[in-house]
Protein backbone atom coordinates (compact mmCIF):
# COMPACT_ATOMS: atom_id res chain seq x y z
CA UNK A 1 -90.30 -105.26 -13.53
CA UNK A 2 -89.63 -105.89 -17.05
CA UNK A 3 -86.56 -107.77 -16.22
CA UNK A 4 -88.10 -109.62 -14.19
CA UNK A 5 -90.99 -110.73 -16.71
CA UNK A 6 -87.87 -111.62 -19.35
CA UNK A 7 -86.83 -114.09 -16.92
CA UNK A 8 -90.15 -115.50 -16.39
CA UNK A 9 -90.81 -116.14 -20.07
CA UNK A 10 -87.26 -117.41 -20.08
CA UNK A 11 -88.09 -120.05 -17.66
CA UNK A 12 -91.02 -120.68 -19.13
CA UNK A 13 -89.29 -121.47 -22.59
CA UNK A 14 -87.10 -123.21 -20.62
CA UNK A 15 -89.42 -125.65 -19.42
CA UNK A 16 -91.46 -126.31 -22.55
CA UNK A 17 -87.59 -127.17 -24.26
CA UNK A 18 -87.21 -129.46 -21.83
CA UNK A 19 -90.68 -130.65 -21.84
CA UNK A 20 -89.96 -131.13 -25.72
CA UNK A 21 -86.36 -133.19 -25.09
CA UNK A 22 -88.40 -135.67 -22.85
CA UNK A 23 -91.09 -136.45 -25.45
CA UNK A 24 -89.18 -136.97 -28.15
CA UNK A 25 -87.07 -139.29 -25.72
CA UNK A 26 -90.18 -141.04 -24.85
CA UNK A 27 -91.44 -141.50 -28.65
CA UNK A 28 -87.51 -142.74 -29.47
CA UNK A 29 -88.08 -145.29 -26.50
CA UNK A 30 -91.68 -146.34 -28.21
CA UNK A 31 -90.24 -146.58 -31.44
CA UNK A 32 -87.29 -148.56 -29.78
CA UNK A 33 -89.30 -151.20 -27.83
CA UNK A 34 -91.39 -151.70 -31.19
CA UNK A 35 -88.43 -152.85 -32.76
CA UNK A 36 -87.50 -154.60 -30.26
CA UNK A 37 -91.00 -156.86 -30.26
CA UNK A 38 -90.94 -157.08 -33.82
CA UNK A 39 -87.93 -158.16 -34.13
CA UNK A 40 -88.86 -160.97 -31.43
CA UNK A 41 -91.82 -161.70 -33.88
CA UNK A 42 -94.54 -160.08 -32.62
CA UNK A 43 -97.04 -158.80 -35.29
CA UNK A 44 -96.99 -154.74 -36.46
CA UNK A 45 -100.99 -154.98 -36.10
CA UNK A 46 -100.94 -156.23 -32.40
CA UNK A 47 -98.44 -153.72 -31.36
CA UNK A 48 -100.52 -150.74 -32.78
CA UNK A 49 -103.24 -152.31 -30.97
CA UNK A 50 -101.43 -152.20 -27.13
CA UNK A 51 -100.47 -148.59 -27.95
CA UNK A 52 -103.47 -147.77 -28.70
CA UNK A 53 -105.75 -149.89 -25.91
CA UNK A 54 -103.29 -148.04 -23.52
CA UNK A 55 -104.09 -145.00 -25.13
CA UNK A 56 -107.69 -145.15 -24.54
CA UNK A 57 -107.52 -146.47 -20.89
CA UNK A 58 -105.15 -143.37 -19.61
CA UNK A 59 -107.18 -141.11 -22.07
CA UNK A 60 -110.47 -142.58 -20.76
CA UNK A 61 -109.49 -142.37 -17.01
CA UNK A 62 -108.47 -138.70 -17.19
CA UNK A 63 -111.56 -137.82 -19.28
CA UNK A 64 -114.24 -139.36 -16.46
CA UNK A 65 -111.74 -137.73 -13.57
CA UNK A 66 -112.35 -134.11 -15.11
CA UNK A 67 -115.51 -135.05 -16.82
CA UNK A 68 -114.32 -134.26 -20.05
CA UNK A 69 -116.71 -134.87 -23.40
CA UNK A 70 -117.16 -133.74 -26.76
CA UNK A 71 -118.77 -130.70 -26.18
CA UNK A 72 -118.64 -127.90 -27.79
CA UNK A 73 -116.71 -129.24 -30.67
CA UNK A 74 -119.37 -129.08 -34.05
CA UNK A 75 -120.02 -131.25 -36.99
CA UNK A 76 -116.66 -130.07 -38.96
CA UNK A 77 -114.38 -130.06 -35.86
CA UNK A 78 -115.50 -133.26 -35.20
CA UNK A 79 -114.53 -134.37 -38.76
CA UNK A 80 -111.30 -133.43 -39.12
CA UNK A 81 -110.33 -134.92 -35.54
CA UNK A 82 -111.30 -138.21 -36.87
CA UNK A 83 -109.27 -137.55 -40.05
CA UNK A 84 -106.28 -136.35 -37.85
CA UNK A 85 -106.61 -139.38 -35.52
CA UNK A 86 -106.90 -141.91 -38.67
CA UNK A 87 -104.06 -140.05 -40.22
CA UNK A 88 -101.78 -141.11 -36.40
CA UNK A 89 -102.87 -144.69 -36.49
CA UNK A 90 -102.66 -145.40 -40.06
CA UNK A 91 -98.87 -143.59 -39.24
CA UNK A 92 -98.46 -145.69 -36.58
CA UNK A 93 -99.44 -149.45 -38.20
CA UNK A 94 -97.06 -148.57 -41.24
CA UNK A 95 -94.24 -147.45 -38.97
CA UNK A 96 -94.67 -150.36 -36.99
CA UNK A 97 -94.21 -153.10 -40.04
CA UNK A 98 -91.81 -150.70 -41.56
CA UNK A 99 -89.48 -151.42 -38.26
CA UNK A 100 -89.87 -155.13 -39.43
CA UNK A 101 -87.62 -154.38 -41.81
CA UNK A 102 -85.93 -151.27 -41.70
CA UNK A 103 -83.59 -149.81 -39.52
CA UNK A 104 -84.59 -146.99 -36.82
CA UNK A 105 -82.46 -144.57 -37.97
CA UNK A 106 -83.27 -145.08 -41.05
CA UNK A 107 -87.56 -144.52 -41.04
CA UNK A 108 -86.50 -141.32 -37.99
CA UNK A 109 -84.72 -139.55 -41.05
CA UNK A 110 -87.26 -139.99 -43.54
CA UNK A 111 -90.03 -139.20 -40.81
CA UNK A 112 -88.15 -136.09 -40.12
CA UNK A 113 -89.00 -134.74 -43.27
CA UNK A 114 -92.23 -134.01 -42.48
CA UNK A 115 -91.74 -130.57 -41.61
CA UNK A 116 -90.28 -130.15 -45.32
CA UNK A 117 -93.76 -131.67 -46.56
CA UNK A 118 -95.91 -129.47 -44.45
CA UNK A 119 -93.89 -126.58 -45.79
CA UNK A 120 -94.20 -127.54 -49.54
CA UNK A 121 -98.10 -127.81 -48.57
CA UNK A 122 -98.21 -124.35 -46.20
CA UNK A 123 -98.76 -122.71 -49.24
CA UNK A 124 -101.65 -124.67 -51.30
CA UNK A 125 -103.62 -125.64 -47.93
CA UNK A 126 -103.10 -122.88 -45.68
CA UNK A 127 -102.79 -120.08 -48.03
CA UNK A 128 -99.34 -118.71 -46.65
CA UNK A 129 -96.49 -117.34 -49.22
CA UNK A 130 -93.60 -120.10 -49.33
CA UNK A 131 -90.74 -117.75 -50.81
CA UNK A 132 -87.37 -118.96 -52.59
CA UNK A 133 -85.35 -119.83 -49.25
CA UNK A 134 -88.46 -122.27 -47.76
CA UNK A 135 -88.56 -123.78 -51.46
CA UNK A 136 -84.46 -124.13 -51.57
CA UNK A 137 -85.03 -126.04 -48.17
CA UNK A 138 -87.53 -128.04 -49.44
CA UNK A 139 -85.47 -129.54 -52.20
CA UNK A 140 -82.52 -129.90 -50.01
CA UNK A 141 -84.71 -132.10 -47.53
CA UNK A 142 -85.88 -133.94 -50.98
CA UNK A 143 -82.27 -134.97 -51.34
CA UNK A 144 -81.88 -136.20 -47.97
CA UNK A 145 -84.65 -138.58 -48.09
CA UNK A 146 -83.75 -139.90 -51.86
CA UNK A 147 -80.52 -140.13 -50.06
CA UNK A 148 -81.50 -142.10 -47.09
CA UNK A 149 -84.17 -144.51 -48.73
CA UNK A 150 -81.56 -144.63 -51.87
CA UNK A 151 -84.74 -145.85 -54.50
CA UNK A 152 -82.30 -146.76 -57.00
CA UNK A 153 -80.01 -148.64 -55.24
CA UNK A 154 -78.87 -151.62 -53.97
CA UNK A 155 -79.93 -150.73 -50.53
CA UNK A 156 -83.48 -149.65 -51.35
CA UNK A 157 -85.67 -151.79 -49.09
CA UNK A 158 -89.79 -151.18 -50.37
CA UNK A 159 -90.22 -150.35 -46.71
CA UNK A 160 -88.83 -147.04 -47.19
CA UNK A 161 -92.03 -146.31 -48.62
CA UNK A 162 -94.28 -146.80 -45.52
CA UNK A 163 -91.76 -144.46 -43.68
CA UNK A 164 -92.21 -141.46 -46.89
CA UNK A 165 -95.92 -142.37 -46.31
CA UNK A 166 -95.29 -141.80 -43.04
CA UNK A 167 -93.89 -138.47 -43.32
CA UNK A 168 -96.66 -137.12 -45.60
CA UNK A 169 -99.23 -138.35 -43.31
CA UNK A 170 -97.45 -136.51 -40.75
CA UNK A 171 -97.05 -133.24 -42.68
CA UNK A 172 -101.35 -133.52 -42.54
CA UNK A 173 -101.70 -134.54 -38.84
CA UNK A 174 -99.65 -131.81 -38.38
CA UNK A 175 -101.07 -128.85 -40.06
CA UNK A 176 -104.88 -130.47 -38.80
CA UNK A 177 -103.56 -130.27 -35.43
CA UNK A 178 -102.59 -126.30 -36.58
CA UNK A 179 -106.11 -125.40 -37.41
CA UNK A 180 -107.84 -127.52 -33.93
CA UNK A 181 -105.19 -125.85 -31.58
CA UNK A 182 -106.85 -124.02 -29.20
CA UNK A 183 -110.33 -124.26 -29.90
CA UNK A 184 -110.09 -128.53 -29.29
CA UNK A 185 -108.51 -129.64 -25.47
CA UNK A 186 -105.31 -132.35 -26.21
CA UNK A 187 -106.98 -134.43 -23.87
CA UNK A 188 -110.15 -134.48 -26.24
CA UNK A 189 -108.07 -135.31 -29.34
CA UNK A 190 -105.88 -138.01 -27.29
CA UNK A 191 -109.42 -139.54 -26.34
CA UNK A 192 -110.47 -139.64 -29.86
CA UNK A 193 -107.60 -141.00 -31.27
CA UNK A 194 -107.59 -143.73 -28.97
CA UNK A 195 -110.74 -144.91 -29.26
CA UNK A 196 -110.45 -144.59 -32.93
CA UNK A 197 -107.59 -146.58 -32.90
CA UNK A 198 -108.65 -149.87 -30.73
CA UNK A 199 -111.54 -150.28 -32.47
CA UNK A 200 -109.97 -150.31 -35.82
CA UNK A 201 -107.40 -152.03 -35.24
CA UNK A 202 -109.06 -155.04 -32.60
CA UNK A 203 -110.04 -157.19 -35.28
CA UNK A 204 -106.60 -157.43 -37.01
CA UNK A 205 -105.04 -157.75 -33.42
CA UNK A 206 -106.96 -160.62 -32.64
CA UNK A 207 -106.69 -162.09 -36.02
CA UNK A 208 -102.67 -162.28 -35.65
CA UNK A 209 -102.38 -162.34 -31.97
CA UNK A 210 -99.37 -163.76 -30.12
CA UNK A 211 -99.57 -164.38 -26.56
CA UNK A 212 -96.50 -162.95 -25.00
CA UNK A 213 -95.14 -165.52 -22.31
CA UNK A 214 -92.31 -163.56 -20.53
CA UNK A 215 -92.97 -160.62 -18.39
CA UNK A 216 -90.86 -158.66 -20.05
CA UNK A 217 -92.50 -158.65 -23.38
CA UNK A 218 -95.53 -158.07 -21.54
CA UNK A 219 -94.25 -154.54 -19.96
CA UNK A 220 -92.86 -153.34 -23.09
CA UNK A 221 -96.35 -153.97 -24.76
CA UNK A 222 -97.87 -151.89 -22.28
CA UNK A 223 -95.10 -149.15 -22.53
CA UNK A 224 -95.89 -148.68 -25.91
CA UNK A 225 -98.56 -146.95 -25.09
CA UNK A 226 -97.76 -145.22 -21.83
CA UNK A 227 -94.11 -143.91 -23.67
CA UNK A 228 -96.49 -142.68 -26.79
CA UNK A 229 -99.68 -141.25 -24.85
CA UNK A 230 -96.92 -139.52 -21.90
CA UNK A 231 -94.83 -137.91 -25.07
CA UNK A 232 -98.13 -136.75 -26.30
CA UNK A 233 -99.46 -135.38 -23.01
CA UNK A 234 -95.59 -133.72 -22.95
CA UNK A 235 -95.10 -132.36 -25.78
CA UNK A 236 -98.79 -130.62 -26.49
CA UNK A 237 -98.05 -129.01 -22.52
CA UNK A 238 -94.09 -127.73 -23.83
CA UNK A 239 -96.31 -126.00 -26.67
CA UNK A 240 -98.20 -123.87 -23.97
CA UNK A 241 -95.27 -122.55 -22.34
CA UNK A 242 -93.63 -121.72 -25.51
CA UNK A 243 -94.26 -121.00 -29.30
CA UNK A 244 -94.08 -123.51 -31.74
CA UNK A 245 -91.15 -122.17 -34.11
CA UNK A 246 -89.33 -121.89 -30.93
CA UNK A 247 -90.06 -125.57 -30.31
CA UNK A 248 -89.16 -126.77 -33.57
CA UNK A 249 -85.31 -127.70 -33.90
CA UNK A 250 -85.19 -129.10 -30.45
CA UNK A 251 -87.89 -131.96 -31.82
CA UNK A 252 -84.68 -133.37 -34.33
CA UNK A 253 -82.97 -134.63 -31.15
CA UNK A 254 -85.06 -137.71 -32.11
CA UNK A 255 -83.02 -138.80 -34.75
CA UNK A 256 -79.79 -138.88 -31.99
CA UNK A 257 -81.60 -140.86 -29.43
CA UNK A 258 -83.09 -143.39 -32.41
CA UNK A 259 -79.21 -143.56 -33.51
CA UNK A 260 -78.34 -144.07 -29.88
CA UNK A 261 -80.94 -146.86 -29.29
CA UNK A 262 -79.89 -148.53 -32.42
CA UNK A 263 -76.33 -149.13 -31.55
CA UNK A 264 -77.23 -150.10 -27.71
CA UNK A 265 -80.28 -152.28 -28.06
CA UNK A 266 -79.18 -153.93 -31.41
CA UNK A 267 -75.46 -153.11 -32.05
CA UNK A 268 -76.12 -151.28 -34.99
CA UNK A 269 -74.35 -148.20 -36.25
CA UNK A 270 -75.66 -146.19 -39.09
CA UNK A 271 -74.33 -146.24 -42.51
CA UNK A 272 -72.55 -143.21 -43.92
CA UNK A 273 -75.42 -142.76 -46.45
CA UNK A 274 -77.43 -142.49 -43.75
CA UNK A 275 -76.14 -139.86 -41.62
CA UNK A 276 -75.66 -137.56 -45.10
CA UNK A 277 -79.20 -138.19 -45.71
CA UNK A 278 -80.38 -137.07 -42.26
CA UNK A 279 -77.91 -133.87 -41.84
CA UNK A 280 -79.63 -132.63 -45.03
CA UNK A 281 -82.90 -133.24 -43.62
CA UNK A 282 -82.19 -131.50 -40.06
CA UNK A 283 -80.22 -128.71 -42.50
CA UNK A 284 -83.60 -128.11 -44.34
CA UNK A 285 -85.55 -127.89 -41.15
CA UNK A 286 -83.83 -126.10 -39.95
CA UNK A 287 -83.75 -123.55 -42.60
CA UNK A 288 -87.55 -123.20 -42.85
CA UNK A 289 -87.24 -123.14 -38.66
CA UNK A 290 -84.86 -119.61 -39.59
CA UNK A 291 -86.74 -118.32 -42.16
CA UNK A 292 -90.06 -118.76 -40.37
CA UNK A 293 -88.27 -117.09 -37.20
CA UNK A 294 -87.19 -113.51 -39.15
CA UNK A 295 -90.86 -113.58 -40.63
CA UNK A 296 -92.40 -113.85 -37.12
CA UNK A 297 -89.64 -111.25 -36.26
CA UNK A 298 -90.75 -108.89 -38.84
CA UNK A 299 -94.46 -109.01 -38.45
């Protein structure tokens, strides 16, 4: 009997890795099709407004199917729901113009370093004990991202910026999603940020709106937002058939399909600096990945 219940949870983490490998794939392929509009000419602020329309309409149909509301959530939960969801859309409007002018690869490294940022925060915030290994990772992922957004050189774009901006903001959605986990449904915080999100950003959308006139521009509009809400839905269901921690290193396979999209889609391979700067990064992850493992090991 015990053997069999190691296999079950086996499968189970199974599934939620592979659950993971398919949203990450799914937010590479938003990412992806953003560049590709922008780089077409279509504004940031009308592309974070499709994502986020779709957003609301799949959130919205699912909540009146299952008659899902608000309830139960108080004053405070409430709060920081909005925070988290303004912390996602404010994410998503810089990453958007940031892909205006910035490679892929290049804002998925820096993004990556989120983890680092929550980390270097864990301690302050959350009131956990961030020893000398967590810190040592922390200032090797601060070398990647110097490294990849290079401020002092010739190849600093101001860009860069939205993407650290990005990461911070991130770290915060992050460790706010942390403290909602399973006292707040997904689908409630999906709803939220959606509506949030086309309502904030409607008038700017209209104000630089570009009618699409092919079909296909059209479709990738409206994948936007069914690649970022499905990645959402998949990735918050891989977290309930495994931990986490567990979780964690599989989500840097972003980085290879954003590297992989870049040199199909625009025939683009990434710079040596590049790469150095992101193998830090996924080296510093992964450290704080280990070192939170033997401390969940030893408790």
């Amino acid at each position: 009997m015990a053997g069999l219940a190691a296999l079950a949870r086996a499968d189970r983490a199974g599934l939620g890795i592979a659950l993971t490998l398919v949203a990450w794939l799914l937010f590479a392929a938003t990412d992806a099709s953003v560049k590709w509009l922008v780089t077409a000419g279509f504004p940031a602020f009308q592309l974070a407004f499709m994502r986020y329309a779709v957003n609301l309409v799949l959130s919205g149909g699912i909540a009146l199917r299952h008659r899902e509301v608000l309830g139960g959530a108080d004053r405070g939960q409430l709060a920081l729901m909005l925070l988290r969801a303004f912390l996602l859309i404010s994410t998503t409007v810089s990453n958007f113009i940031a892909l205006t002018y910035i490679p892929l690869t290049v804002t998925a490294a820096i993004l990556f370093s989120a983890p680092i940022v929550v980390c270097a925060l864990s301690g302050p915030l959350l009131g956990e004990r961030v020893g000398p290994w967590r810190w040592l990772a922390v200032l090797i992922g601060f070398a990647g991202v110097l490294i990849v957004i290079q401020p002092f050189g010739a190849g600093f774009h101001w860009a860069s910026l939205l993407a650290v901006y990005n990461a911070c903001a991130m770290a915060l959605f992050s460790l706010i999603t942390r403290r909602l986990a399973g006292s707040i449904a997904p689908q409630t915080m999906q709803l939220i940020m959606g509506a949030l999100g086309t309502i904030t950003l409607l008038p700017a959308a209209l104000w630089v709106w570009q009618t699409p006139t092919t079909l296909t521009d059209w479709a990738l509009m409206v994948a936007i937002g069914a690649f970022a809400w499905t990645g959402h839905e998949f990735f918050a269901r891989a977290h309930s058939f495994a931990e986490a921690h567990a979780l964690m290193p599989y989500s840097y396979t972003y980085i290879l399909y954003a590297a992989l999209a870049t040199y199909l889609l625009f025939g683009d391979v990434p710079q040596g600096w590049v790469a150095l700067g992101a193998t830090l990064i996924v080296v510093s992850g992964l450290l704080i990945w280990w070192r939170e493992s033997l401390r969940r090991g030893r408790a």
